[in-house]
Structures are given as C-alpha cells and as structure tokens.
C-alpha atoms as a PDB file:
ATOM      1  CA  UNK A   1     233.642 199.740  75.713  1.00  0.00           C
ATOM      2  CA  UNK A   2     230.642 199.468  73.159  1.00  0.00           C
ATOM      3  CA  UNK A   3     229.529 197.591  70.313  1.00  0.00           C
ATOM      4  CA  UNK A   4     227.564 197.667  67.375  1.00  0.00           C
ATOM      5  CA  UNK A   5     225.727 194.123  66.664  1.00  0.00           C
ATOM      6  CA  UNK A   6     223.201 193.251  64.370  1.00  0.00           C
ATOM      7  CA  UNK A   7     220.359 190.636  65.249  1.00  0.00           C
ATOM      8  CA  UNK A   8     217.646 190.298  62.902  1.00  0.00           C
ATOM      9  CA  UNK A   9     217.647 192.773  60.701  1.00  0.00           C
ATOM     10  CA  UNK A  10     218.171 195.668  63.321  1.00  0.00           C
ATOM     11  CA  UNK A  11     221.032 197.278  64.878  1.00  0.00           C
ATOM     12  CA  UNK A  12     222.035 198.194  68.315  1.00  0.00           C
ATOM     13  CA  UNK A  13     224.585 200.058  70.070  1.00  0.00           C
ATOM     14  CA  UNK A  14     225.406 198.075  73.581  1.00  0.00           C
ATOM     15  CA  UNK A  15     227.648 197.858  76.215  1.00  0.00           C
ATOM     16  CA  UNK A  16     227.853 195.615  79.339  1.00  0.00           C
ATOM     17  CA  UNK A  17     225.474 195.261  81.447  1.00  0.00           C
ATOM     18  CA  UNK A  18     222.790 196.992  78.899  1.00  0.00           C
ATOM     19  CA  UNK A  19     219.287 195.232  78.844  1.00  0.00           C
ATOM     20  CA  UNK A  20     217.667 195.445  75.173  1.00  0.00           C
ATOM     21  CA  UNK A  21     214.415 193.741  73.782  1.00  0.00           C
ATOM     22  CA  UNK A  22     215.358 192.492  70.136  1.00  0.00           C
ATOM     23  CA  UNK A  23     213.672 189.957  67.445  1.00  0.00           C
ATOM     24  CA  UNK A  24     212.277 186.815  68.941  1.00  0.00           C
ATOM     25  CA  UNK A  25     215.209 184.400  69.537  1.00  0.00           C
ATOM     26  CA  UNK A  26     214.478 180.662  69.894  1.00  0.00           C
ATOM     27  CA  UNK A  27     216.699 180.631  73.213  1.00  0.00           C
ATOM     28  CA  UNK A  28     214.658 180.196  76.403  1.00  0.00           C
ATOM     29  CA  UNK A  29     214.953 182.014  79.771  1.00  0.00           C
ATOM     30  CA  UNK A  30     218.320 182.197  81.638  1.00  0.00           C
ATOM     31  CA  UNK A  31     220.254 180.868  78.739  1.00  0.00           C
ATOM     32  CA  UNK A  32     223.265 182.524  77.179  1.00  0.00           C
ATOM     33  CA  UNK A  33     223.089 183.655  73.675  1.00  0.00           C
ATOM     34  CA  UNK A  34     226.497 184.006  71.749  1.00  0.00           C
ATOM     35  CA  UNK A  35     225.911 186.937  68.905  1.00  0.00           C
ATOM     36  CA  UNK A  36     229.030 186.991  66.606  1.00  0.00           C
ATOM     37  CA  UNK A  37     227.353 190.007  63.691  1.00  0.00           C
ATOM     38  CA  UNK A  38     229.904 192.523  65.538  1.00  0.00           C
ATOM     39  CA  UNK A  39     230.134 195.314  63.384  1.00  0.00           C
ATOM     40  CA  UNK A  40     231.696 197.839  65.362  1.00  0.00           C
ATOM     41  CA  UNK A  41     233.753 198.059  68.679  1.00  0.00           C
ATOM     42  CA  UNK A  42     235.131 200.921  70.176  1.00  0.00           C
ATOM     43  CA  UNK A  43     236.976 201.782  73.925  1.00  0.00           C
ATOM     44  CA  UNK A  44     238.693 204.878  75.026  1.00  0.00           C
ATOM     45  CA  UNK A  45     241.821 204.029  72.730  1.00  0.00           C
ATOM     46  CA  UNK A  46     240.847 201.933  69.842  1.00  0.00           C
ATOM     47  CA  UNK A  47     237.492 201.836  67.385  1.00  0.00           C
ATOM     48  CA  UNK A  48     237.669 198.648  65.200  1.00  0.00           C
ATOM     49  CA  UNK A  49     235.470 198.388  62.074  1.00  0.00           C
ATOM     50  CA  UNK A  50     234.187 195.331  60.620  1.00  0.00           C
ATOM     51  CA  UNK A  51     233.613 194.739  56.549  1.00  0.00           C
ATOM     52  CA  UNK A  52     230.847 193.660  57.000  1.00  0.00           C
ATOM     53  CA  UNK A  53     231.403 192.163  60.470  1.00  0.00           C
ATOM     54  CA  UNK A  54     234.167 192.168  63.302  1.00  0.00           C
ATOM     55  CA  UNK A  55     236.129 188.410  62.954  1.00  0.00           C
ATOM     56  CA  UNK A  56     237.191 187.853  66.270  1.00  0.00           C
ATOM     57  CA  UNK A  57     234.532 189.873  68.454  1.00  0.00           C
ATOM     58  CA  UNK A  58     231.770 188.126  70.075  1.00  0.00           C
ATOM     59  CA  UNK A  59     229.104 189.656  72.521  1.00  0.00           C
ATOM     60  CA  UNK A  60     227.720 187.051  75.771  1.00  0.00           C
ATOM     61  CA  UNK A  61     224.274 187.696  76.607  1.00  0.00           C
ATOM     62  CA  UNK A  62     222.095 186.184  78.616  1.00  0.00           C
ATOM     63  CA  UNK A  63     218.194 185.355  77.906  1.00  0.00           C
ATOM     64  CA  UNK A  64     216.157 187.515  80.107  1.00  0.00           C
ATOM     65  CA  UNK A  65     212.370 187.035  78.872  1.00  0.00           C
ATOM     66  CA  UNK A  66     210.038 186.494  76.170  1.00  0.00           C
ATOM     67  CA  UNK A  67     207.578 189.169  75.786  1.00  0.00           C
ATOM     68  CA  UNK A  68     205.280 190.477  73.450  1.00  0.00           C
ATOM     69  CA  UNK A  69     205.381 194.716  72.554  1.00  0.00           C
ATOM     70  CA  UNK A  70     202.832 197.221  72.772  1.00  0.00           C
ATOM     71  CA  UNK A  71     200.164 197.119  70.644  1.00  0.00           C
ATOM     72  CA  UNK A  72     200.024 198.446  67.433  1.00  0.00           C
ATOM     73  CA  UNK A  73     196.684 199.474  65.822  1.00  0.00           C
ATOM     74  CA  UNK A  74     196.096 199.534  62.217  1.00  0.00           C
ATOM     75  CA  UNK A  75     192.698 201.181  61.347  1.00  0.00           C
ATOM     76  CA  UNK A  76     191.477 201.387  57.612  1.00  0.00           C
ATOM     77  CA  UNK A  77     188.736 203.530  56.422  1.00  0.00           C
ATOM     78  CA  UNK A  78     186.443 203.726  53.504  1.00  0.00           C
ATOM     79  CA  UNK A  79     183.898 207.011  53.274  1.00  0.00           C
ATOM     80  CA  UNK A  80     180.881 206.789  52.542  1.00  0.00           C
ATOM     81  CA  UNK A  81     180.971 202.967  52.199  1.00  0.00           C
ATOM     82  CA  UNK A  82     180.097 201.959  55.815  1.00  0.00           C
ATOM     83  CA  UNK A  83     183.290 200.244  55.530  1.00  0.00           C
ATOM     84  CA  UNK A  84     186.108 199.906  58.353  1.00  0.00           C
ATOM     85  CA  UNK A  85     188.035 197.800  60.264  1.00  0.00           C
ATOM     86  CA  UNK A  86     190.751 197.267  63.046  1.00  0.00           C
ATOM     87  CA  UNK A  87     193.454 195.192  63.522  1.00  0.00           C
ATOM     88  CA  UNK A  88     196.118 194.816  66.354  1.00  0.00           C
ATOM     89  CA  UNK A  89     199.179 193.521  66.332  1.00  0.00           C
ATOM     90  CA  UNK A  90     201.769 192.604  68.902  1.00  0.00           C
ATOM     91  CA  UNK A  91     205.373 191.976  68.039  1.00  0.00           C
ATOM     92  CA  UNK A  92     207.206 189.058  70.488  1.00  0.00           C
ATOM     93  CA  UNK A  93     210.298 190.081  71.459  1.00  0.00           C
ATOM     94  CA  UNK A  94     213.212 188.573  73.365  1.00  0.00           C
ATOM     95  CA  UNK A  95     214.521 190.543  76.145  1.00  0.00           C
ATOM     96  CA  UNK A  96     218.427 189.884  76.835  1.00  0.00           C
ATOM     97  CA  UNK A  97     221.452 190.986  78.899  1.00  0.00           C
ATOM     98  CA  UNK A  98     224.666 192.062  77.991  1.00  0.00           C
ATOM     99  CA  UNK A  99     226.957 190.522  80.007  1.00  0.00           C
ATOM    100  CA  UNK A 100     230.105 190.749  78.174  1.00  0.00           C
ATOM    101  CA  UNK A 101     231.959 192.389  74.938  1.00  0.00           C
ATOM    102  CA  UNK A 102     234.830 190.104  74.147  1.00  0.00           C
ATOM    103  CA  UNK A 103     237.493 191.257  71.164  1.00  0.00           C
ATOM    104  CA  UNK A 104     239.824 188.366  70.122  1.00  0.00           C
ATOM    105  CA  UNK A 105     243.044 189.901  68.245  1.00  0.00           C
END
C-alpha cells in the first residue's frame, strides 16, 4: 500500500517503513507525527482519491531528526562593475518515518 500526502506545500508518494526529509516540523526527536492531508491511497485492489483530501486516512510517522540540507549557493554578478557577491543558504528539514498507512472506511 502507498499514499500520497501533502506536508508543507510539497507532495510525496510513501509507503511504510519509507524514511523522507520534508519541511521543518515543530515535533522533536522520537515523537510521532499524525499527517491527515491524504490525498491518495492505493493497494493491489483498491486506489481511493481524495477531493481535495482522503477523510478517513491518516499516515503515523515517527520524528527521526532535524537537519539542515545541502547548501545552496546563490552567486550574482555585475561586469565591469567590480561588483559580486555570494550567499548560502541551508534549508532545515525534518527527517521522519513512516510507520503506518491507516484507511478508516
């Protein structure tokens, strides 16, 4: 079974035991996160389609880590004005586990 859930303003396709980083998430380490945007489940038998989201589906996941991305480099340039400069930027994530995809009827 998989799911499509939407934290933040992302997607992601997931099933059990899948280990994603999304959006920060003010839950801290070994807690369980409840995320209810279900917007599509599907098994071998049935796909279900929420409008926008899924009613009775809920995903478990559990809180894994905070961490921060790779850095990304933004680099302007002016020529022939002696003018540049760099910035970084590192986006904090939340790592999780899925632990369970749970469809009410």
């Amino acid at each position: 079974m998989y799911a499509v859930i939407e934290v933040g303003a992302k997607q992601y396709v997931v099933k059990k035991d899948d280990i994603i980083d999304v959006e920060k998430q003010d839950a801290q380490k070994n807690k369980e996160l409840l995320l209810d945007k279900v917007l599509l489940t599907a098994d071998s038998e049935n796909i279900l389609i929420g409008q926008p989201y899924l009613k009775n589906a809920i995903v478990h996941a559990s809180v894994l880590d905070q961490v921060k991305s790779d850095k990304k480099i933004s680099f302007k340039y002016r020529r022939r004005k002696s003018s540049h400069w760099t910035k970084g930027h590192r986006q904090q994530l939340t790592r999780i586990k899925i632990k369970d995809i749970k469809v009410g009827k």
